[in-house]
PDB file of N, CA and C in Angstrom:
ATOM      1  N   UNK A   1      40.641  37.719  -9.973  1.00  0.00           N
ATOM      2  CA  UNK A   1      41.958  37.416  -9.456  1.00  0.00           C
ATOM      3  C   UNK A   1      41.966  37.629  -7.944  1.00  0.00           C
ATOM      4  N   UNK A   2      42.462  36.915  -7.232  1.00  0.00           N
ATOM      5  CA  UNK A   2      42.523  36.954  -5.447  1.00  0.00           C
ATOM      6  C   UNK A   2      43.672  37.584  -5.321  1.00  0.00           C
ATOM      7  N   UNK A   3      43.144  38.626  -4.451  1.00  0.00           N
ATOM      8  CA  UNK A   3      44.157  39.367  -4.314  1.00  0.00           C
ATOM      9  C   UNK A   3      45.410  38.708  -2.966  1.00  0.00           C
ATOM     10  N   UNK A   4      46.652  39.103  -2.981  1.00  0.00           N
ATOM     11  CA  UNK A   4      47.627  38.536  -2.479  1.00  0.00           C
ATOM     12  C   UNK A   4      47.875  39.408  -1.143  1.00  0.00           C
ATOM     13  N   UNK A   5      47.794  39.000   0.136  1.00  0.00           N
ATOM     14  CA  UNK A   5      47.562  39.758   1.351  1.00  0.00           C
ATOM     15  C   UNK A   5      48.995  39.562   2.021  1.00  0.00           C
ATOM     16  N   UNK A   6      49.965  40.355   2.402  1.00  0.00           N
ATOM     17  CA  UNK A   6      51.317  39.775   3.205  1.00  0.00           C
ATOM     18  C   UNK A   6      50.529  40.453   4.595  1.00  0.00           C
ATOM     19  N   UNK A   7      51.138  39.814   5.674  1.00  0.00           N
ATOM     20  CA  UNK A   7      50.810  39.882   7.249  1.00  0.00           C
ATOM     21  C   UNK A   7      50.366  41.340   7.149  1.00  0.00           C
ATOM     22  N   UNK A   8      51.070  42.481   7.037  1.00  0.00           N
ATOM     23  CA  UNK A   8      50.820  43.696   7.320  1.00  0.00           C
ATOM     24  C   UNK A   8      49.920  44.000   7.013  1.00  0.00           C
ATOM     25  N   UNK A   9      49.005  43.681   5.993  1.00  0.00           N
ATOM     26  CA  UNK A   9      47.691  43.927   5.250  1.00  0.00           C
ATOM     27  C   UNK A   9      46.563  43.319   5.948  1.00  0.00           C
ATOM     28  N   UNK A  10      47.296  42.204   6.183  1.00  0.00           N
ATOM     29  CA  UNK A  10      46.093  41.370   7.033  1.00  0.00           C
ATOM     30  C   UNK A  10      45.757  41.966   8.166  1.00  0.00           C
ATOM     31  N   UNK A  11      46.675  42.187   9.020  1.00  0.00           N
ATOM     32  CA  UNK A  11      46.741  43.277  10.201  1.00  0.00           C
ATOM     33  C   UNK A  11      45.985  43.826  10.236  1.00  0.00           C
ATOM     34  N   UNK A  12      46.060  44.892   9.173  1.00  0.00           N
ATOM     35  CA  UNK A  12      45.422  46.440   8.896  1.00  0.00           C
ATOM     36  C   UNK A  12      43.940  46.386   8.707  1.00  0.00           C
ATOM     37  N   UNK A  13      43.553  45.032   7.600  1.00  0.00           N
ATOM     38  CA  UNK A  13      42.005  44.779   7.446  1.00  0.00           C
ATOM     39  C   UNK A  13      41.474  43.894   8.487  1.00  0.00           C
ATOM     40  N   UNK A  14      42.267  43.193   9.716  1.00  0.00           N
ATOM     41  CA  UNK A  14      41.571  43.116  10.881  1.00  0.00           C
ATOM     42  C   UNK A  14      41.199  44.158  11.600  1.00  0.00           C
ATOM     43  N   UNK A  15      42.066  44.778  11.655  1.00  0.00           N
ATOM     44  CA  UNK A  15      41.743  45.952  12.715  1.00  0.00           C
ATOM     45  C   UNK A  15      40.171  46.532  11.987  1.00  0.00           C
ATOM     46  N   UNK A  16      40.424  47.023  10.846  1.00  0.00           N
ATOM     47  CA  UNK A  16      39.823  47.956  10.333  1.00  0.00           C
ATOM     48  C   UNK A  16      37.640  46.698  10.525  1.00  0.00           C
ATOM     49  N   UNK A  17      37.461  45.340  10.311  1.00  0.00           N
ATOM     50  CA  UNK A  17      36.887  44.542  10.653  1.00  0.00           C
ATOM     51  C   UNK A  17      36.591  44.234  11.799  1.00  0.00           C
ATOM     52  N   UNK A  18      37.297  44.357  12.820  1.00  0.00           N
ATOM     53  CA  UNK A  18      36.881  44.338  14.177  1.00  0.00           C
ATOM     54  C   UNK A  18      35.227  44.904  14.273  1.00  0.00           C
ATOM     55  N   UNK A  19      35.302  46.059  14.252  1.00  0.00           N
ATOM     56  CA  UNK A  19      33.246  46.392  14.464  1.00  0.00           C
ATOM     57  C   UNK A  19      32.816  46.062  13.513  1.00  0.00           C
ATOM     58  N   UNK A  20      32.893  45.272  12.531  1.00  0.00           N
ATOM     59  CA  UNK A  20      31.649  45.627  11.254  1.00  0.00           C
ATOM     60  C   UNK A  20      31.235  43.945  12.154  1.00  0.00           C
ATOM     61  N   UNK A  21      29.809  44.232  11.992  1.00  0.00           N
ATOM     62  CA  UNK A  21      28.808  42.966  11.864  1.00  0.00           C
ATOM     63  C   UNK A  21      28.704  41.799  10.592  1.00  0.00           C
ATOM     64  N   UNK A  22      28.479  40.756  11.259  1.00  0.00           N
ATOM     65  CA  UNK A  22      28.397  40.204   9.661  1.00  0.00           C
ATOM     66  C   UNK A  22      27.296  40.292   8.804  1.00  0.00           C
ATOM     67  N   UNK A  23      27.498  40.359   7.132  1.00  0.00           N
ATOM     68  CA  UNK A  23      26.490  41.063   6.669  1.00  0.00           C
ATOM     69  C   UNK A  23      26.036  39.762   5.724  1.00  0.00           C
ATOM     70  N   UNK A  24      26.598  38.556   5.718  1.00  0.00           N
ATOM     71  CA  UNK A  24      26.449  37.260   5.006  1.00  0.00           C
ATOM     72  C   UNK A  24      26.570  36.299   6.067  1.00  0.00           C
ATOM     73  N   UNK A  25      25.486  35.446   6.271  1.00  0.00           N
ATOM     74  CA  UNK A  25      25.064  34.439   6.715  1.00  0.00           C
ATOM     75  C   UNK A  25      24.491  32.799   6.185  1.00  0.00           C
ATOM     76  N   UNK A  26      25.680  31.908   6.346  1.00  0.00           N
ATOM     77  CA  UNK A  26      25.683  30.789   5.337  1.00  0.00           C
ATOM     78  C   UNK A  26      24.854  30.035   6.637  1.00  0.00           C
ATOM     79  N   UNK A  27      23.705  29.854   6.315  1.00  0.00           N
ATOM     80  CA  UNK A  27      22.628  28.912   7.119  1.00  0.00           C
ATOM     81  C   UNK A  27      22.896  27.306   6.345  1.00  0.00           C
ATOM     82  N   UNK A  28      21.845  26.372   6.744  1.00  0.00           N
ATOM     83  CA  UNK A  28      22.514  24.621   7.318  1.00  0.00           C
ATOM     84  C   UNK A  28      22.320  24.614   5.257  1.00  0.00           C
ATOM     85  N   UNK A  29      22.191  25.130   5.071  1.00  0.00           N
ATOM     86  CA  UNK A  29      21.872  24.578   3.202  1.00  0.00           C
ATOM     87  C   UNK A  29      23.034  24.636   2.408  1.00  0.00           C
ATOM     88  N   UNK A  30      23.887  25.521   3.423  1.00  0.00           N
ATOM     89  CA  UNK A  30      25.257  25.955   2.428  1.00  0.00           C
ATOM     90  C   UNK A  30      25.416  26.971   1.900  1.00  0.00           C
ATOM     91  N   UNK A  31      26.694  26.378   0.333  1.00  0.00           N
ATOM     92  CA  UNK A  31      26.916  27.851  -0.050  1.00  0.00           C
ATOM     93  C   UNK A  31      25.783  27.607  -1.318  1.00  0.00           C
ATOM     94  N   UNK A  32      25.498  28.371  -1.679  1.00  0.00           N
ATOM     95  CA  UNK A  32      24.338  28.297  -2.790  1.00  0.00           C
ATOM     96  C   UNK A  32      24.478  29.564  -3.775  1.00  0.00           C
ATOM     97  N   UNK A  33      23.357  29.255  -4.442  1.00  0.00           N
ATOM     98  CA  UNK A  33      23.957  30.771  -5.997  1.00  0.00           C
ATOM     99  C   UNK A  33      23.625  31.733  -5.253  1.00  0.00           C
ATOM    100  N   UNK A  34      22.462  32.018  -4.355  1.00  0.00           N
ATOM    101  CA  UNK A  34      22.148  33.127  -3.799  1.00  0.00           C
ATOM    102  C   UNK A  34      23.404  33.636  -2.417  1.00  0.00           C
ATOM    103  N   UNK A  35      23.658  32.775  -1.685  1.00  0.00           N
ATOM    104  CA  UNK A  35      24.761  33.332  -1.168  1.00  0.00           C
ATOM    105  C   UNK A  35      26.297  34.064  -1.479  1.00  0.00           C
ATOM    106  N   UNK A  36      26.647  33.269  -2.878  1.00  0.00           N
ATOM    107  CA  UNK A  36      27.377  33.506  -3.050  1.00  0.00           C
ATOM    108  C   UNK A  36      27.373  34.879  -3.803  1.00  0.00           C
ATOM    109  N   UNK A  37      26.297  35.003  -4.791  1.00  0.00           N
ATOM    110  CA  UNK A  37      25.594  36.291  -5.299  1.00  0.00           C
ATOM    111  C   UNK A  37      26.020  37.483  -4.168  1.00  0.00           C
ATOM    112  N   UNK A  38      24.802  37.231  -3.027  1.00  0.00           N
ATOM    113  CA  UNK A  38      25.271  38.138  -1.636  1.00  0.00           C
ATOM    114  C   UNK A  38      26.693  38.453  -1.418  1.00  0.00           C
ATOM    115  N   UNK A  39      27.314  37.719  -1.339  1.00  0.00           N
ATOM    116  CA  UNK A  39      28.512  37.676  -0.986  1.00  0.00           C
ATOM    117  C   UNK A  39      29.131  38.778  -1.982  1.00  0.00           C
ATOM    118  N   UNK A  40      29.109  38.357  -3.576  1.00  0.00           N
ATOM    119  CA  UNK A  40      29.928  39.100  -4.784  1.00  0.00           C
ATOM    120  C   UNK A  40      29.520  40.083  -4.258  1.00  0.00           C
ATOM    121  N   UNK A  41      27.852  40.941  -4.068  1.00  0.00           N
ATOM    122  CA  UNK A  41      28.001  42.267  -3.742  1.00  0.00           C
ATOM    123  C   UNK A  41      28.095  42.676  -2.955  1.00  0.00           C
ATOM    124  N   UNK A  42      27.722  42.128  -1.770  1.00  0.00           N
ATOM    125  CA  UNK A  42      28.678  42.683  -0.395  1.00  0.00           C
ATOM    126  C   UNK A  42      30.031  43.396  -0.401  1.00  0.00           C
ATOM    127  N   UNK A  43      30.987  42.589  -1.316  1.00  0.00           N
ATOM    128  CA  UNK A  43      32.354  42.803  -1.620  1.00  0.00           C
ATOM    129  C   UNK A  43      32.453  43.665  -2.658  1.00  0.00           C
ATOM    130  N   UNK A  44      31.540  43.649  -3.773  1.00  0.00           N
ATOM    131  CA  UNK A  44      31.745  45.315  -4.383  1.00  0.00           C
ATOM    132  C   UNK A  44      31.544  46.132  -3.919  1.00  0.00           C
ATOM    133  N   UNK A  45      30.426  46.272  -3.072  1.00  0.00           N
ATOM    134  CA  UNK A  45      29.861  47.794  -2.486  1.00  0.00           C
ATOM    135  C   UNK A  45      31.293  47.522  -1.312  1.00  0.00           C
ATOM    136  N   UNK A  46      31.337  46.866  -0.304  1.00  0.00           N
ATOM    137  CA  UNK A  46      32.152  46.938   1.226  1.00  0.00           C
ATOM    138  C   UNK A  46      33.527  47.063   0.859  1.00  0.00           C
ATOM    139  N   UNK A  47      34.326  45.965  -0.178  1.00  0.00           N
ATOM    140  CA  UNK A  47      35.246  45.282  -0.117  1.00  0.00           C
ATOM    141  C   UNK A  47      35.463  44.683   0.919  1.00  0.00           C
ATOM    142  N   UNK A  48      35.276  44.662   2.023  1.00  0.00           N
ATOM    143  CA  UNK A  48      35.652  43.742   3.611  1.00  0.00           C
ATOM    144  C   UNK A  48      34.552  43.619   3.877  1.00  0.00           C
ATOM    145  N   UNK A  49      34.386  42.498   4.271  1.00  0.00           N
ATOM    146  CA  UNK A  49      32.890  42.118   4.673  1.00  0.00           C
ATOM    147  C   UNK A  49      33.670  40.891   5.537  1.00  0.00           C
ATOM    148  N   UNK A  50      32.575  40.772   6.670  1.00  0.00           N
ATOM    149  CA  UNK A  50      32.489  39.984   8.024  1.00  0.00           C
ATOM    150  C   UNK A  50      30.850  38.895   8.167  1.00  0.00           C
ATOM    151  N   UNK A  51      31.346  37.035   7.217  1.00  0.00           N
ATOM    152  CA  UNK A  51      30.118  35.925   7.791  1.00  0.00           C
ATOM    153  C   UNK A  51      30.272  35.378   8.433  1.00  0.00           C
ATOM    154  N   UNK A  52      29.088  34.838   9.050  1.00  0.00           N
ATOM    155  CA  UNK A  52      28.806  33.580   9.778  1.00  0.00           C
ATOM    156  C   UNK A  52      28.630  32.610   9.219  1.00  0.00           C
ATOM    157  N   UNK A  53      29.046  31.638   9.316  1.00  0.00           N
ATOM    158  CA  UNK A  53      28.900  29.850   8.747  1.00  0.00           C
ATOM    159  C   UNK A  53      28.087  29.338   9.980  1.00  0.00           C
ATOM    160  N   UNK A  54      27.296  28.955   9.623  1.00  0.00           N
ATOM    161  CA  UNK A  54      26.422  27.732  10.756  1.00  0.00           C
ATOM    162  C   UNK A  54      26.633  26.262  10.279  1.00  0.00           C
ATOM    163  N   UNK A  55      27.735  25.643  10.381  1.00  0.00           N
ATOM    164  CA  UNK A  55      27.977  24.775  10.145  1.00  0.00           C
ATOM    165  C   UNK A  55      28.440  23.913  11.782  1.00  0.00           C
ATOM    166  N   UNK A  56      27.900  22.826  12.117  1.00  0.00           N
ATOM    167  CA  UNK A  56      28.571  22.271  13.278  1.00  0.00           C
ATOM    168  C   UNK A  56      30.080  22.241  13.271  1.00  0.00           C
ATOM    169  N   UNK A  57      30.431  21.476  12.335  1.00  0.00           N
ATOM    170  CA  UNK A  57      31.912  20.928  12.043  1.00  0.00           C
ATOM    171  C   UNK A  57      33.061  21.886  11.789  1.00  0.00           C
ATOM    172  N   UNK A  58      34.174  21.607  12.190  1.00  0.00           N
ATOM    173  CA  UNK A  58      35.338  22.293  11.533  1.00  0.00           C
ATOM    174  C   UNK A  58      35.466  22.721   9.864  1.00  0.00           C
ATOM    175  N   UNK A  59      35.476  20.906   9.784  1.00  0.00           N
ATOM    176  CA  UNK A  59      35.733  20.766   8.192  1.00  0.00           C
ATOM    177  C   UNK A  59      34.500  21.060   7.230  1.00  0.00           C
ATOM    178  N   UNK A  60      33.206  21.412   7.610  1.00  0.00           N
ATOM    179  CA  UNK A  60      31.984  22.030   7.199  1.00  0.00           C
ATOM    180  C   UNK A  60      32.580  23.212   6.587  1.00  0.00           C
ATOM    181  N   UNK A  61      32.471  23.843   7.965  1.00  0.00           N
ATOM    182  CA  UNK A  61      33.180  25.455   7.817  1.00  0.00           C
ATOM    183  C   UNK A  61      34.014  25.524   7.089  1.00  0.00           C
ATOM    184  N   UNK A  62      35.476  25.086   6.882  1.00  0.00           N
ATOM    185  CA  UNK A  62      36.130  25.435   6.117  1.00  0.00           C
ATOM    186  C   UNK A  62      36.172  25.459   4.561  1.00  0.00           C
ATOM    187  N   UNK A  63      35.042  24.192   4.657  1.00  0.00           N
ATOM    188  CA  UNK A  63      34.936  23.894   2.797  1.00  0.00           C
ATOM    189  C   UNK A  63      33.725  25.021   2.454  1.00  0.00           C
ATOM    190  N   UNK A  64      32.823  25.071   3.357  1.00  0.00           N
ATOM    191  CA  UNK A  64      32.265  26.654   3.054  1.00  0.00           C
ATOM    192  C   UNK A  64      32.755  27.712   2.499  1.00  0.00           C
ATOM    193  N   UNK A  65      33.549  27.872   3.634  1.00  0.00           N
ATOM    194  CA  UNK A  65      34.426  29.371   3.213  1.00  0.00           C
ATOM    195  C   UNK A  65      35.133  29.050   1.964  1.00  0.00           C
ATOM    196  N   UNK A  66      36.177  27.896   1.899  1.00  0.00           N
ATOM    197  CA  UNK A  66      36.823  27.937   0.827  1.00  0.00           C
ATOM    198  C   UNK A  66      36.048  27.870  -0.635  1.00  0.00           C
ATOM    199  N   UNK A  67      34.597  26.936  -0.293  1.00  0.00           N
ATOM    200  CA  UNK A  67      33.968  27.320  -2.162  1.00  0.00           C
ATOM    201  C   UNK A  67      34.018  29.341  -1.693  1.00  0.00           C
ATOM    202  N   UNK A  68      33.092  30.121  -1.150  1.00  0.00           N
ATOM    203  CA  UNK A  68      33.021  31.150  -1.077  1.00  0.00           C
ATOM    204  C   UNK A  68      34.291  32.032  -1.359  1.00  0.00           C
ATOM    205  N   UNK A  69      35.430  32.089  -1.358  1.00  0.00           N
ATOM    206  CA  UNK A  69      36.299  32.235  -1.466  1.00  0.00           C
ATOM    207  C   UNK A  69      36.870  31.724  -2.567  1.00  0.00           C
ATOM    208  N   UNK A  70      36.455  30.911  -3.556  1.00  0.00           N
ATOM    209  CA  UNK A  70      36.558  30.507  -4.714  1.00  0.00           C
ATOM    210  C   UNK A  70      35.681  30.815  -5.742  1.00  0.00           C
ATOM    211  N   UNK A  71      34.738  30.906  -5.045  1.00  0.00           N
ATOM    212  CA  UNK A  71      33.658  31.640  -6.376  1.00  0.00           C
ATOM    213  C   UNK A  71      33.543  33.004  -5.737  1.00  0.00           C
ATOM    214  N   UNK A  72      34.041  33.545  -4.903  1.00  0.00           N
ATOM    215  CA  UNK A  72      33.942  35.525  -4.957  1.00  0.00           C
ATOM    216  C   UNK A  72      35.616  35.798  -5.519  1.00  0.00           C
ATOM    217  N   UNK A  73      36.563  34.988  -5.567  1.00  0.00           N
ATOM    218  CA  UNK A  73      37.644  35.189  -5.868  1.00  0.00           C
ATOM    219  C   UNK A  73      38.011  36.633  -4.909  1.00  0.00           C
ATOM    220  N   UNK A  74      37.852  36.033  -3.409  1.00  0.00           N
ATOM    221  CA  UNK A  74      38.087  37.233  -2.185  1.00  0.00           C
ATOM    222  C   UNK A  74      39.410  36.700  -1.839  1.00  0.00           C
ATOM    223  N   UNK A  75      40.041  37.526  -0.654  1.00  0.00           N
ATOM    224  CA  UNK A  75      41.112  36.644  -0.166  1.00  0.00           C
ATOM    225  C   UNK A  75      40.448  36.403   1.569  1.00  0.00           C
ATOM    226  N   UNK A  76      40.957  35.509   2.002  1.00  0.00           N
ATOM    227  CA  UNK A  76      40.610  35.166   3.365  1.00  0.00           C
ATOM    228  C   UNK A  76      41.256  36.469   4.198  1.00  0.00           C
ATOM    229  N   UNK A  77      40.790  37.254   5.362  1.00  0.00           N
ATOM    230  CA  UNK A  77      41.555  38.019   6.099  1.00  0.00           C
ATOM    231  C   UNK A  77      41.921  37.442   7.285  1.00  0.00           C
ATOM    232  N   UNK A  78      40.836  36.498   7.622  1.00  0.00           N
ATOM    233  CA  UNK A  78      40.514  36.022   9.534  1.00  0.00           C
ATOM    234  C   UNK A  78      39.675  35.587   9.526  1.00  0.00           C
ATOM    235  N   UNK A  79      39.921  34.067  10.108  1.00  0.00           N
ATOM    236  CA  UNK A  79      38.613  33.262  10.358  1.00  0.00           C
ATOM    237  C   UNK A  79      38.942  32.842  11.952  1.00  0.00           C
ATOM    238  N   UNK A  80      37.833  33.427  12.929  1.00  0.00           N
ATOM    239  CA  UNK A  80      37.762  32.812  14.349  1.00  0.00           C
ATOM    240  C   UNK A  80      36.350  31.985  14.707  1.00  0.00           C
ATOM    241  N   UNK A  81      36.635  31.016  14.848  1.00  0.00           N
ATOM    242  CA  UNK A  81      34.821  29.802  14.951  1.00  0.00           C
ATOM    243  C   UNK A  81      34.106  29.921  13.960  1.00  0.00           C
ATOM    244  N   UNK A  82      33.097  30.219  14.099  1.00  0.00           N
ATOM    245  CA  UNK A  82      32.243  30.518  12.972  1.00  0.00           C
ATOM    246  C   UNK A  82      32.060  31.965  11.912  1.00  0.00           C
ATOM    247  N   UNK A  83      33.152  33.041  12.506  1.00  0.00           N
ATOM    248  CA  UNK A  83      33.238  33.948  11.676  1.00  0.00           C
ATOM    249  C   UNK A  83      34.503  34.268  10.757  1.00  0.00           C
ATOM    250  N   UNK A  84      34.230  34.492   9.585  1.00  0.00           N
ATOM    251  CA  UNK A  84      35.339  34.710   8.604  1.00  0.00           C
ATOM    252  C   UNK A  84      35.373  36.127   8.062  1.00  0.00           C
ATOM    253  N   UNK A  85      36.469  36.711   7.597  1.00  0.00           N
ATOM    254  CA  UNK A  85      36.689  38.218   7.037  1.00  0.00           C
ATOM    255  C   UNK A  85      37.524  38.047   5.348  1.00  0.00           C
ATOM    256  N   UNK A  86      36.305  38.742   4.818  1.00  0.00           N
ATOM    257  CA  UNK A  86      36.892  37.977   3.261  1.00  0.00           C
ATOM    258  C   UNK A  86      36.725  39.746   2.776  1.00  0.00           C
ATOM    259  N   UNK A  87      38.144  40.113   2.147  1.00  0.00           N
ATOM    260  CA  UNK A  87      38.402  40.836   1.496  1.00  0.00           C
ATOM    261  C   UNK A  87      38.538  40.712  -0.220  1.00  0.00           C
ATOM    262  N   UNK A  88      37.760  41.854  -0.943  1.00  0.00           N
ATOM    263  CA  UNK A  88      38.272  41.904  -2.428  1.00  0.00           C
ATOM    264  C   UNK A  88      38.148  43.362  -2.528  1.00  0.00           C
ATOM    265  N   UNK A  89      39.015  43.689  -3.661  1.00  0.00           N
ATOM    266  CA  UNK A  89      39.123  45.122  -3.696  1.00  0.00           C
ATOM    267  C   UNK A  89      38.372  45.454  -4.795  1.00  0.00           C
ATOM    268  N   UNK A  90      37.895  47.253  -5.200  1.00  0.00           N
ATOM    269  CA  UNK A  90      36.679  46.966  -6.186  1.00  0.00           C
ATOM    270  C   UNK A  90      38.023  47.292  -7.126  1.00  0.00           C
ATOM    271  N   UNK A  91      37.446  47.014  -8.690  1.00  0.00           N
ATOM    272  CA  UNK A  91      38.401  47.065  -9.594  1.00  0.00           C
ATOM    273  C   UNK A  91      38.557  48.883 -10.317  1.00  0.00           C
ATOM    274  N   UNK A  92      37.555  49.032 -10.122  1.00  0.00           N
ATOM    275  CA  UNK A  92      37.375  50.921  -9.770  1.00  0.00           C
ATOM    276  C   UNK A  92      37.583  51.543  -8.459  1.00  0.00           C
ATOM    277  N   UNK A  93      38.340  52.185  -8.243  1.00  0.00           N
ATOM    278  CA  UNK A  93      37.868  53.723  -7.004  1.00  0.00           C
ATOM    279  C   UNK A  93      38.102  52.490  -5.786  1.00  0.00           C
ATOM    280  N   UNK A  94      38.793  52.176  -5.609  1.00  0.00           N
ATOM    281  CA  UNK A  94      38.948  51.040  -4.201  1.00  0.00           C
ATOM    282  C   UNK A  94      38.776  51.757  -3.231  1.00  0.00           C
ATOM    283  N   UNK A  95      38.064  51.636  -1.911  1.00  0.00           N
ATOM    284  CA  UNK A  95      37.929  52.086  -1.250  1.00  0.00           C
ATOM    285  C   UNK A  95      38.658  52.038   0.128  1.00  0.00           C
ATOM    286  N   UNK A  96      39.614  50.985   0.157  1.00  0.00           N
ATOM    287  CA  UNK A  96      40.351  50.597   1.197  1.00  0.00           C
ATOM    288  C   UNK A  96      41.660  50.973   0.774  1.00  0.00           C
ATOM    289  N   UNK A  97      42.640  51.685   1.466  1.00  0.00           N
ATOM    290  CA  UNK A  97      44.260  51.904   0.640  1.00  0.00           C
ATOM    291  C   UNK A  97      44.972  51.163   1.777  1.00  0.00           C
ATOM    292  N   UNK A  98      45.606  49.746   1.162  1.00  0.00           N
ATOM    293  CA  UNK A  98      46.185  49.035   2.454  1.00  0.00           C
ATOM    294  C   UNK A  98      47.851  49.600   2.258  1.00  0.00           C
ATOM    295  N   UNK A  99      48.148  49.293   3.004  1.00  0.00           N
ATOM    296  CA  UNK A  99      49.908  49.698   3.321  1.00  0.00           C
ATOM    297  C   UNK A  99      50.860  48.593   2.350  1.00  0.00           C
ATOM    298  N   UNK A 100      51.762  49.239   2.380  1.00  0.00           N
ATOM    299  CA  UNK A 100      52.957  47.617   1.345  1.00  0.00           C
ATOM    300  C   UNK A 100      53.144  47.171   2.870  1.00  0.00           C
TER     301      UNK A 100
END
């Protein structure tokens, strides 16, 4: 289930994203089982995790992110050029406590 982010949340998991590096990198092949794999556990162990898309195009990028975001069932936090911030929370022991 994707979780449902109102502004204030989003806020909070930018800020908190600002330093992390990105730890998923979608190179010219796409999204693939292995990325997206990466991705699922990135987001169990992190919950917030920060990729890069190497895609030339706008509309590249975005259909990237959006399968990724469809098969991690994350929510989008912030996407600037080529980097995106995709949040999921773990379903145990969450490690992030966002604000209402």
């Amino acid at each position: 289930m994707t979780p449902n982010l109102n502004p204030a949340q989003k806020r909070y998991l930018r800020g908190l994203a600002h330093a992390l590096k990105p730890v998923v990198l979608v190179g010219g092949k796409g999204i693939t089982g292995g990325v997206v794999a990466e991705t699922a556990a990135a987001l169990e162990i992190h919950e917030l995790v920060k990729l890069k898309v190497a895609a030339e195009d706008r509309e590249a990028r975005d259909l990237a992110i959006g399968q990724l975001l469809e098969a991690t069932q994350a929510a989008l936090v912030a996407r600037i050029g080529h980097v995106a911030v995709l949040y999921r929370p773990r379903a145990e022991q969450p490690l992030i406590a966002l604000p209402r």
